[in-house]
C-alpha atoms as a PDB file:
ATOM      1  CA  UNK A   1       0.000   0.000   0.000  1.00  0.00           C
ATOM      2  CA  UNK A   2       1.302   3.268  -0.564  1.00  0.00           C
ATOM      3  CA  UNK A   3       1.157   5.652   2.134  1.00  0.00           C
ATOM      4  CA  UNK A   4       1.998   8.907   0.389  1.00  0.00           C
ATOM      5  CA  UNK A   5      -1.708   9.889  -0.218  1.00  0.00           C
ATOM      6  CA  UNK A   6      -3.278   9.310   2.989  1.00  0.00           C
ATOM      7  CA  UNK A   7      -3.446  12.225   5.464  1.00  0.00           C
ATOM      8  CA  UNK A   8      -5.308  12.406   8.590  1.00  0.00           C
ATOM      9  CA  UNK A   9      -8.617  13.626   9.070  1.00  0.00           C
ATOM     10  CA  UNK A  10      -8.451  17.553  10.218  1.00  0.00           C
ATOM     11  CA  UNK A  11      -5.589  17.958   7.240  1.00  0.00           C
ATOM     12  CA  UNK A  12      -8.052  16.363   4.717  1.00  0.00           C
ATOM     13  CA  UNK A  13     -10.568  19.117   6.586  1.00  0.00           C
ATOM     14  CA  UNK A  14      -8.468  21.903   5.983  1.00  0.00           C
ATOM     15  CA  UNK A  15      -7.920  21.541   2.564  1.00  0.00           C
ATOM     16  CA  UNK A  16     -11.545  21.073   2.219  1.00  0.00           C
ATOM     17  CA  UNK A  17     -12.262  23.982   3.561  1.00  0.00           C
ATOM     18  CA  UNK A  18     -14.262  21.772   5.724  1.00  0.00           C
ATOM     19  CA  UNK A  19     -15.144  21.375   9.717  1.00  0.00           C
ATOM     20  CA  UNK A  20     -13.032  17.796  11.231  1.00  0.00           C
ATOM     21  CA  UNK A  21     -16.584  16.823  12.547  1.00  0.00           C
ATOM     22  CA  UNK A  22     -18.300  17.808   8.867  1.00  0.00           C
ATOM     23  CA  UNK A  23     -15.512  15.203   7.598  1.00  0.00           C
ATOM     24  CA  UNK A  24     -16.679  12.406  10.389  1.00  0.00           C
ATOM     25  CA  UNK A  25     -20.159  13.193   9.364  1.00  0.00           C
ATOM     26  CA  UNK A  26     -18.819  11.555   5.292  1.00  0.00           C
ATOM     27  CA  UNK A  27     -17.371   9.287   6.796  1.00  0.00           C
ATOM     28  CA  UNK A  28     -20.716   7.846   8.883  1.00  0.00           C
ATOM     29  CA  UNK A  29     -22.683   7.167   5.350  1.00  0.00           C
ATOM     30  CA  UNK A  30     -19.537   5.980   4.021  1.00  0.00           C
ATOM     31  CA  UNK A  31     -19.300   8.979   1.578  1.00  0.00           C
ATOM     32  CA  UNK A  32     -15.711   8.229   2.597  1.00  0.00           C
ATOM     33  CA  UNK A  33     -13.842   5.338   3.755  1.00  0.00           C
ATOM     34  CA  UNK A  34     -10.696   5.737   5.753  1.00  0.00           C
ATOM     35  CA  UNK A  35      -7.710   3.661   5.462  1.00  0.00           C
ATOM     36  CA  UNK A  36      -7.059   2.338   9.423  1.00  0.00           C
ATOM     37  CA  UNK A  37      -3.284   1.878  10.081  1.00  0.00           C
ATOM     38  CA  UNK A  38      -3.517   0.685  14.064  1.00  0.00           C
ATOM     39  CA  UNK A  39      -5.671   3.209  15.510  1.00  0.00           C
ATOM     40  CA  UNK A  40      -5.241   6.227  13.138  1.00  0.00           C
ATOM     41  CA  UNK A  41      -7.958   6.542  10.726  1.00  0.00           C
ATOM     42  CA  UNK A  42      -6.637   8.587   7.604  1.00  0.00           C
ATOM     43  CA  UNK A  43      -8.086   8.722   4.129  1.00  0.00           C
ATOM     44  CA  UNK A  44      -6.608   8.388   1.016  1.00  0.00           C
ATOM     45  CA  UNK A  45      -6.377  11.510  -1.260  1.00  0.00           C
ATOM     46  CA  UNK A  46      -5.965   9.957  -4.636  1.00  0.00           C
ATOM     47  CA  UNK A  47      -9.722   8.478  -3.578  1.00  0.00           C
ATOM     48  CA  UNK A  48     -11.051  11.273  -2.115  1.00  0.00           C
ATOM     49  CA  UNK A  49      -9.460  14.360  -3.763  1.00  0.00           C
ATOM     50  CA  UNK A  50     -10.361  17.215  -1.173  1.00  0.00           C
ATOM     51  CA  UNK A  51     -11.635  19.854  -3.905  1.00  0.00           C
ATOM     52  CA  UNK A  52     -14.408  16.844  -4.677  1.00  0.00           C
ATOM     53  CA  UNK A  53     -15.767  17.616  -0.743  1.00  0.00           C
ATOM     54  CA  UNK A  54     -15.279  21.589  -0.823  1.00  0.00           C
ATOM     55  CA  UNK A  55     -18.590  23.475   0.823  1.00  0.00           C
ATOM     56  CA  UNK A  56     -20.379  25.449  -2.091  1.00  0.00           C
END
């Protein structure tokens, strides 16, 4: 797996322009899936590109 794409959850927030909990809230229905390396949680940006989840 590579790891250079995944970032945590409040970085993929930031550079949505997004809330951390608005990012938990895709992440309930599965809009996104995170990748789980122990207990981190991070998601994938070649997936889920952050511009795809920016507020309009």
């Amino acid at each position: 797996m590579n790891t250079d794409n995944l970032i945590s959850l409040s970085e993929f927030a930031e550079l949505a322009g997004l809330q951390p909990y608005e990012v938990t809230r895709l992440i309930t229905p599965q809009e996104i899936i995170p990748v789980k390396i122990g207990k981190h949680k991070l998601i994938d940006i070649s997936k889920y590109p952050p511009k795809k989840f920016k507020k309009k």
